[in-house]
N, C-alpha and C. Protein backbone atom coordinates (compact mmCIF):
# COMPACT_ATOMS: atom_id res chain seq x y z
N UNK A 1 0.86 -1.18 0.00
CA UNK A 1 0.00 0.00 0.00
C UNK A 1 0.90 1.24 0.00
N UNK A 2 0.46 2.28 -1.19
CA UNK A 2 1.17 3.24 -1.19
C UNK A 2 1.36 4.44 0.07
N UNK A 3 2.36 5.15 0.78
CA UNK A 3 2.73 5.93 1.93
C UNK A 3 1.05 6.47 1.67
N UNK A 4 0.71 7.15 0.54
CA UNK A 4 -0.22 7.93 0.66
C UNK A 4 -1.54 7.59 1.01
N UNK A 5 -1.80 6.48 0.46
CA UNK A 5 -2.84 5.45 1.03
C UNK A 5 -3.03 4.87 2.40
N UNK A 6 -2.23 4.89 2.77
CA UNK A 6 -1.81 4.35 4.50
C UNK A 6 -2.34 5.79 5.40
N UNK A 7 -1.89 6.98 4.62
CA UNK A 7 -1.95 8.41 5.35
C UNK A 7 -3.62 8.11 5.43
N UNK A 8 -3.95 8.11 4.31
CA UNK A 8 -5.35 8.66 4.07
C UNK A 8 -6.16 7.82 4.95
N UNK A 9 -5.87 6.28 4.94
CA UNK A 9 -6.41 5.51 5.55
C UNK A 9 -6.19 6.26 7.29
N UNK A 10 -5.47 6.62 7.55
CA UNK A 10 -5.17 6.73 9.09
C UNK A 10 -6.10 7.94 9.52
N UNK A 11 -6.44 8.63 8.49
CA UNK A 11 -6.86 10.25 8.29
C UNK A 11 -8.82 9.84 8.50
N UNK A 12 -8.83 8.74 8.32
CA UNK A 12 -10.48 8.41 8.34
C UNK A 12 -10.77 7.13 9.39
N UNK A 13 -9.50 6.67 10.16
CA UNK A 13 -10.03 5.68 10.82
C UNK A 13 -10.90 5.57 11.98
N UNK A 14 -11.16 7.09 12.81
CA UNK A 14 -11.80 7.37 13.47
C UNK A 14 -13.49 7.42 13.53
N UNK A 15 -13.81 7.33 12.25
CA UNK A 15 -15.18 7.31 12.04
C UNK A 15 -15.58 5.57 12.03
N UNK A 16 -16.73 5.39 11.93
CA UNK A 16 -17.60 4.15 11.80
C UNK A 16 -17.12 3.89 11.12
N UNK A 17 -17.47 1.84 10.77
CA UNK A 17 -17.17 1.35 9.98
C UNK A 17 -17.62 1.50 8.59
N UNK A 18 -19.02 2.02 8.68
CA UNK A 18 -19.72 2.47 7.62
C UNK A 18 -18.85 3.64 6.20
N UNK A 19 -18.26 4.63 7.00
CA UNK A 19 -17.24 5.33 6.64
C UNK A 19 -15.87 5.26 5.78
N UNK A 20 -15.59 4.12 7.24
CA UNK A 20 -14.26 3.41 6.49
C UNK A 20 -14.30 2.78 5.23
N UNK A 21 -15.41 2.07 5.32
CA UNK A 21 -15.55 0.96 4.22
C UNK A 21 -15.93 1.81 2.60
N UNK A 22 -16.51 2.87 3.07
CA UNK A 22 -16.69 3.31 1.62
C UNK A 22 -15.56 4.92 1.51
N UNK A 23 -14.90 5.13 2.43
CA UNK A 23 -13.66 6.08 1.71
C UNK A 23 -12.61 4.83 1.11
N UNK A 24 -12.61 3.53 1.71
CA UNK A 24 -11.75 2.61 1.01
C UNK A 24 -12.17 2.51 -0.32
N UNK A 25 -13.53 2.13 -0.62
CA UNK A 25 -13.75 1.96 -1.60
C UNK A 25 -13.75 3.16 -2.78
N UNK A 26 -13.98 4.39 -2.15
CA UNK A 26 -13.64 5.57 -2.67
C UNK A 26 -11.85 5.55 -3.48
N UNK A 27 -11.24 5.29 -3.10
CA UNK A 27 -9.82 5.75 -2.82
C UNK A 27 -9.41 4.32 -3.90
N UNK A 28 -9.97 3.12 -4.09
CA UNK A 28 -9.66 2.33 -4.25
C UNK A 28 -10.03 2.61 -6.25
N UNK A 29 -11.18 2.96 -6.31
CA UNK A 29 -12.07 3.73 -7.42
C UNK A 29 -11.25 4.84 -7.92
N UNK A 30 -10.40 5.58 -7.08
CA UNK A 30 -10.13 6.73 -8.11
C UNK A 30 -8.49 6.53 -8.21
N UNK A 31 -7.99 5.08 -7.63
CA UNK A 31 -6.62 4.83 -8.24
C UNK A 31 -7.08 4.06 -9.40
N UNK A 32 -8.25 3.33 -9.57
CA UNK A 32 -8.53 2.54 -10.66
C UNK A 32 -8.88 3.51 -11.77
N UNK A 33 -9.51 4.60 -11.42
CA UNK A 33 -9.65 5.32 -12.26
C UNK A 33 -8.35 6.37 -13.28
N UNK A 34 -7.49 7.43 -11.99
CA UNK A 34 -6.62 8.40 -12.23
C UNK A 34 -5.15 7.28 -12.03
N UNK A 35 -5.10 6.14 -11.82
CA UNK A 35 -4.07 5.53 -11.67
C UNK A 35 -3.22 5.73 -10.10
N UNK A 36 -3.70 6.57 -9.57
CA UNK A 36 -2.81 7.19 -8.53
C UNK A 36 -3.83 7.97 -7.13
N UNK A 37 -3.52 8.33 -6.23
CA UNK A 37 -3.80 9.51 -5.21
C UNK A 37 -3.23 10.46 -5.63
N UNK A 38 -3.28 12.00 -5.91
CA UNK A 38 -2.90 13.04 -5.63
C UNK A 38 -2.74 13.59 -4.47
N UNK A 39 -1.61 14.11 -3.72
CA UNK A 39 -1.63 14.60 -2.97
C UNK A 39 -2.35 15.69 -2.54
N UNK A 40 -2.41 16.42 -3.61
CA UNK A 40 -3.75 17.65 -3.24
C UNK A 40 -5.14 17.26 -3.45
N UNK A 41 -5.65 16.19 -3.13
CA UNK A 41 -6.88 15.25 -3.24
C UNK A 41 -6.76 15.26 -1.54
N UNK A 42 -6.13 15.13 -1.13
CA UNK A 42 -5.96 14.59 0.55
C UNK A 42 -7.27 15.54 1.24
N UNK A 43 -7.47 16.66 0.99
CA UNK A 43 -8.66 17.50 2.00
C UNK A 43 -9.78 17.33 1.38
N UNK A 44 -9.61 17.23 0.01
CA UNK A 44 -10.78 17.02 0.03
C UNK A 44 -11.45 15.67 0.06
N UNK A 45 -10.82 14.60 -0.18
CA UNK A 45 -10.86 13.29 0.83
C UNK A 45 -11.76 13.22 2.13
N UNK A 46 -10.64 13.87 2.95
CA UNK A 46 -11.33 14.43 4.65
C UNK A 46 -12.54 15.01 4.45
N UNK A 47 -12.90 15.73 3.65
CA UNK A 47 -14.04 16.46 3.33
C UNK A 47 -15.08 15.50 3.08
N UNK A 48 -14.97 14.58 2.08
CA UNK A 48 -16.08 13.60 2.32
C UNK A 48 -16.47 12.59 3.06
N UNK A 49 -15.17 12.43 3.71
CA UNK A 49 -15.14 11.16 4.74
C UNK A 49 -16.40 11.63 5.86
N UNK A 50 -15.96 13.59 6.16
CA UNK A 50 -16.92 13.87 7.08
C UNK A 50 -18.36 14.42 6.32
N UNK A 51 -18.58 14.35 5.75
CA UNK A 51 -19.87 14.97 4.87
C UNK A 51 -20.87 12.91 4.96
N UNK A 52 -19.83 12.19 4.29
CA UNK A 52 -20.37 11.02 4.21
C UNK A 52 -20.87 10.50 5.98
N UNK A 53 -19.79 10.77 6.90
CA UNK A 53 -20.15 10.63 8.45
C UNK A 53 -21.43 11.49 9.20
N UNK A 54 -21.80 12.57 8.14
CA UNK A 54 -22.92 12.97 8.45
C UNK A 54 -23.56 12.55 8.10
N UNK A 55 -23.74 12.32 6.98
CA UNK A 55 -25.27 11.90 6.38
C UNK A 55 -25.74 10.43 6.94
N UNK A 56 -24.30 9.36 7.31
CA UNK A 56 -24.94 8.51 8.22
C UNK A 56 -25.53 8.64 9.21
N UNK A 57 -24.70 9.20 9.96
CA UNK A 57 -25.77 9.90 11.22
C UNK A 57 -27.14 10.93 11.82
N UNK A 58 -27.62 11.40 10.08
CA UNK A 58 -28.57 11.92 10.00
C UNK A 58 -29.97 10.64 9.77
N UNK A 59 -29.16 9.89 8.78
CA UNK A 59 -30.56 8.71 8.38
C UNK A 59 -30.79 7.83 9.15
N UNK A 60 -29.21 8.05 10.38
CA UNK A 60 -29.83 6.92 11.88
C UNK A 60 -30.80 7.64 12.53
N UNK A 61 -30.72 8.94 12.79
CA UNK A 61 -31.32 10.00 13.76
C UNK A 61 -33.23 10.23 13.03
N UNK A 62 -32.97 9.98 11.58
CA UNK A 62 -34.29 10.44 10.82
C UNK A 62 -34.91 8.69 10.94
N UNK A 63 -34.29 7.93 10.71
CA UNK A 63 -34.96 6.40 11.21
C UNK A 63 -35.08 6.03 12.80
N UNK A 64 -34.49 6.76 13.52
CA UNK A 64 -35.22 6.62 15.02
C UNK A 64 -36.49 7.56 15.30
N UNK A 65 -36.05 8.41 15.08
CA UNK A 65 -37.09 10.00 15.22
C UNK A 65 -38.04 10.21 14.31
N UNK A 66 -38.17 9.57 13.05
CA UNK A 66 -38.89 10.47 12.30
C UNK A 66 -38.74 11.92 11.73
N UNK A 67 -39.60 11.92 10.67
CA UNK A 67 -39.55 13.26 9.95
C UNK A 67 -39.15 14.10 10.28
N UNK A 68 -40.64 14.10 12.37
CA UNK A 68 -40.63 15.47 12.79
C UNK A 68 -40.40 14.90 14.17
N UNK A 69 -39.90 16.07 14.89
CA UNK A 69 -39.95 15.79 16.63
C UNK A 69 -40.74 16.80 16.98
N UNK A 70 -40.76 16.47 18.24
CA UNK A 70 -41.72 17.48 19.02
C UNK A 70 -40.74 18.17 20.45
N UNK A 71 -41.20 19.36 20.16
CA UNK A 71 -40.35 20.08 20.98
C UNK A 71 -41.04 20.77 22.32
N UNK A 72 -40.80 21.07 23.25
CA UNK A 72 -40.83 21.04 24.76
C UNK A 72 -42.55 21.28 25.27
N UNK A 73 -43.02 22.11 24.11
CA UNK A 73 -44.44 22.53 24.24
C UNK A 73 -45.20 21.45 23.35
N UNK A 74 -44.75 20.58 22.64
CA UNK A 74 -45.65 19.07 22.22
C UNK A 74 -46.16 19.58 20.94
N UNK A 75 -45.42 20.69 20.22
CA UNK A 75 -45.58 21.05 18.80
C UNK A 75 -44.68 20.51 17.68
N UNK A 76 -45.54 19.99 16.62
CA UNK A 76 -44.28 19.15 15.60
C UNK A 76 -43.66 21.03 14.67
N UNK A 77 -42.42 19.67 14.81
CA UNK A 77 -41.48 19.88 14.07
C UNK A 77 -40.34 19.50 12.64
N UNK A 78 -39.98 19.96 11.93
CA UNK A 78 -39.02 18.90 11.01
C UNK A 78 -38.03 18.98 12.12
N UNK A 79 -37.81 17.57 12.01
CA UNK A 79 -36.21 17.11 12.43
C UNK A 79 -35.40 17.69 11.94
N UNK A 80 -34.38 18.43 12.42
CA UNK A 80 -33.68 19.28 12.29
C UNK A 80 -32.09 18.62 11.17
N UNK A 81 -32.35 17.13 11.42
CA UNK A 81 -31.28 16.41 10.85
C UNK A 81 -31.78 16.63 9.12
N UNK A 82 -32.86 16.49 9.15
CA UNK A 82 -33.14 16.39 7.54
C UNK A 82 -32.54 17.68 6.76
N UNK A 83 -32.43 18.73 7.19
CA UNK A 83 -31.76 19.91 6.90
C UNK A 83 -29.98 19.76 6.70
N UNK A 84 -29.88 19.34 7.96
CA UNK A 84 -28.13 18.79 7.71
C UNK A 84 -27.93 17.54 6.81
N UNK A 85 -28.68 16.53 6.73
CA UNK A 85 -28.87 15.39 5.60
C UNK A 85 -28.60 16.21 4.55
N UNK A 86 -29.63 17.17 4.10
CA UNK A 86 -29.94 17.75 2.96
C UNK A 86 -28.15 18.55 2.49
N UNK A 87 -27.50 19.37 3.40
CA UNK A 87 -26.27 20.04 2.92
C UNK A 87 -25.61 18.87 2.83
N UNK A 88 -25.54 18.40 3.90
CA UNK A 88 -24.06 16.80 3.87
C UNK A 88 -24.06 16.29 2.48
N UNK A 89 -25.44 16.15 1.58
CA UNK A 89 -25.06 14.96 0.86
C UNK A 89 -25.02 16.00 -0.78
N UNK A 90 -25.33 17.13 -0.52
CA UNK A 90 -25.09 18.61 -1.39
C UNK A 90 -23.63 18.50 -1.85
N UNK A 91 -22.73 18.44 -0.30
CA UNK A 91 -21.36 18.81 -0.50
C UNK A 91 -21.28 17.52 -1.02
N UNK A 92 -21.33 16.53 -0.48
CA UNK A 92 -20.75 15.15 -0.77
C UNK A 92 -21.03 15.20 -2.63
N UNK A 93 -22.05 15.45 -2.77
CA UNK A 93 -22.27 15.35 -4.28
C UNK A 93 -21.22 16.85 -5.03
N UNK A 94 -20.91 17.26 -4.69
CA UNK A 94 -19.84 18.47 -5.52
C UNK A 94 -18.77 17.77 -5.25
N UNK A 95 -18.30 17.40 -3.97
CA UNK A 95 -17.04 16.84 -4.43
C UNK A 95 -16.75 15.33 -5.38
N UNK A 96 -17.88 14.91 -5.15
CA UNK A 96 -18.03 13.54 -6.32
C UNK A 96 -17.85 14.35 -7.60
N UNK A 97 -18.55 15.30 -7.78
CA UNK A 97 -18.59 15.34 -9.11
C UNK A 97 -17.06 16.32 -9.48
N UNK A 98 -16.18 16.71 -8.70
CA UNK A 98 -15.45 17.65 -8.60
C UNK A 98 -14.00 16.07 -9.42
N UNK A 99 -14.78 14.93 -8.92
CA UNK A 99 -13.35 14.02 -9.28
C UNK A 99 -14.34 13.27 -10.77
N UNK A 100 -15.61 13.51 -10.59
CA UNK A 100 -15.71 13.21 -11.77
C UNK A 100 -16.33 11.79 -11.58
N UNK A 101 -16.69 11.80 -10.47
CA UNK A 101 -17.50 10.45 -9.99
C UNK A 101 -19.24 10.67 -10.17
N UNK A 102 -19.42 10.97 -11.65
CA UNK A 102 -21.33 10.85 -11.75
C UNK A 102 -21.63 10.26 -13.15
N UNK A 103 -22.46 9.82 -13.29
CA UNK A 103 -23.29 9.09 -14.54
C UNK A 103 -22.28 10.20 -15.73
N UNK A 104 -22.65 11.41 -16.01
CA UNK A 104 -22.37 12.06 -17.01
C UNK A 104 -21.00 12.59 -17.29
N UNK A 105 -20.14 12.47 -15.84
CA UNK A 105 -18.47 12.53 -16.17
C UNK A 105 -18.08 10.91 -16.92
N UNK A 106 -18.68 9.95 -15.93
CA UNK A 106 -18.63 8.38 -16.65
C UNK A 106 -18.81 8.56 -18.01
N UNK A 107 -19.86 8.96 -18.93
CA UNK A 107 -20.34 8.60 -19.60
C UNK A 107 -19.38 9.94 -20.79
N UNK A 108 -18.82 10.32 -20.23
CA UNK A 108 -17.83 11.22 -21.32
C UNK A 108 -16.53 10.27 -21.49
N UNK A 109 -15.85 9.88 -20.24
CA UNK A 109 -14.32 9.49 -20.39
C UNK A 109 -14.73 7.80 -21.15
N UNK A 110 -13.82 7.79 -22.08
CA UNK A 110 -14.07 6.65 -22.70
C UNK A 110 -13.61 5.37 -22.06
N UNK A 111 -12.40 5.39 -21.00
CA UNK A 111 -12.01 3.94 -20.46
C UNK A 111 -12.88 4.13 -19.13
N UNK A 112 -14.15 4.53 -19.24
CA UNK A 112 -14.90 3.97 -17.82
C UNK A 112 -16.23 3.23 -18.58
N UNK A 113 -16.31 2.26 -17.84
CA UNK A 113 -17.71 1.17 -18.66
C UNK A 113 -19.03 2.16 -17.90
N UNK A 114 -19.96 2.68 -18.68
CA UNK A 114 -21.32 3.18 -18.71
C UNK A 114 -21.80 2.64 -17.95
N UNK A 115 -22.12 0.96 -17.95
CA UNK A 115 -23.20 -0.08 -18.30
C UNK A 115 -22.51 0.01 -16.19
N UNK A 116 -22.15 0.07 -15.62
CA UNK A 116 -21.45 0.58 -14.09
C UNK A 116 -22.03 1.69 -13.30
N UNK A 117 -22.82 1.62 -12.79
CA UNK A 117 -22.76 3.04 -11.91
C UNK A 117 -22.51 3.32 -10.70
N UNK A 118 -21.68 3.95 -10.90
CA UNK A 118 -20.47 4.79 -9.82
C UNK A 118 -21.19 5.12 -8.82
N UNK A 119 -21.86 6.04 -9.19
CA UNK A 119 -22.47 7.04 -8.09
C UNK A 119 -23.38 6.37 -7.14
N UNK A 120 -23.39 5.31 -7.84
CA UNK A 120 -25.08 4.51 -6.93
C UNK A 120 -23.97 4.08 -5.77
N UNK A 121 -23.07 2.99 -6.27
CA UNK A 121 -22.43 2.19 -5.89
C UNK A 121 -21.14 2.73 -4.57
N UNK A 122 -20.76 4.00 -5.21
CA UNK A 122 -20.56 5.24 -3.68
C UNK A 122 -21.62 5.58 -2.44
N UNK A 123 -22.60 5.77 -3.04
CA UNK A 123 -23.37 6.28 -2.21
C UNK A 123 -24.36 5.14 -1.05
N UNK A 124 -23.90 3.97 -1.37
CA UNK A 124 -24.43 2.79 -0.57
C UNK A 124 -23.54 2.25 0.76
């Protein structure tokens, strides 16, 4: 495993396994893709590791709680997570598409197979 790969790996091991398993698979995807890590890829890496660590922890919080909660006077509310869901997976999707990880960057570069989708297959 390349120095840089080991970094990156060490740079995300703190989160869930959920996390880990798909910045690996992230990282694993865009050496298959660009051949390599860039070193100036490294933040924004971190950037999705924590954007992706949110949005898990929003769809645990929106599958315990529901939509809406109710707040001290017994009036609904939106869950306040669905709002942070909503930016987390905003950013997460700019920086996907920033490396070129969506249906329509795929479907331009000629050595990536179409009939594959990336984005689904990240985002699971």
């Amino acid at each position: 495993m390349s120095d840089l790969k080991s970094t990156l790996k060490e740079s995300y091991k703190e989160y869930n396994k959920d996390v880990v398993d798909y910045m690996d698979r992230l990282v694993d995807l865009l050496i298959e893709k660009y051949g390599e890590i860039n070193p100036a890829w490294t933040v924004s890496l971190e950037l999705i590791a924590f954007n992706y660590d949110i949005i898990r922890k929003c769809q645990k919080d929106i599958n315990k709680n529901g939509l809406e909660k109710e707040d001290s006077r017994g009036r609904n509310h939106k869950n306040p997570s669905l709002m942070v869901l909503n930016q987390a997976q905003d950013h997460l999707l700019k920086f996907l598409n920033a490396f070129g990880l969506n249906l329509a960057a795929a479907s331009k570069l000629k050595n990536i197979d179409t009939d594959e989708d990336v984005f689904d297959d990240l985002l699971s």
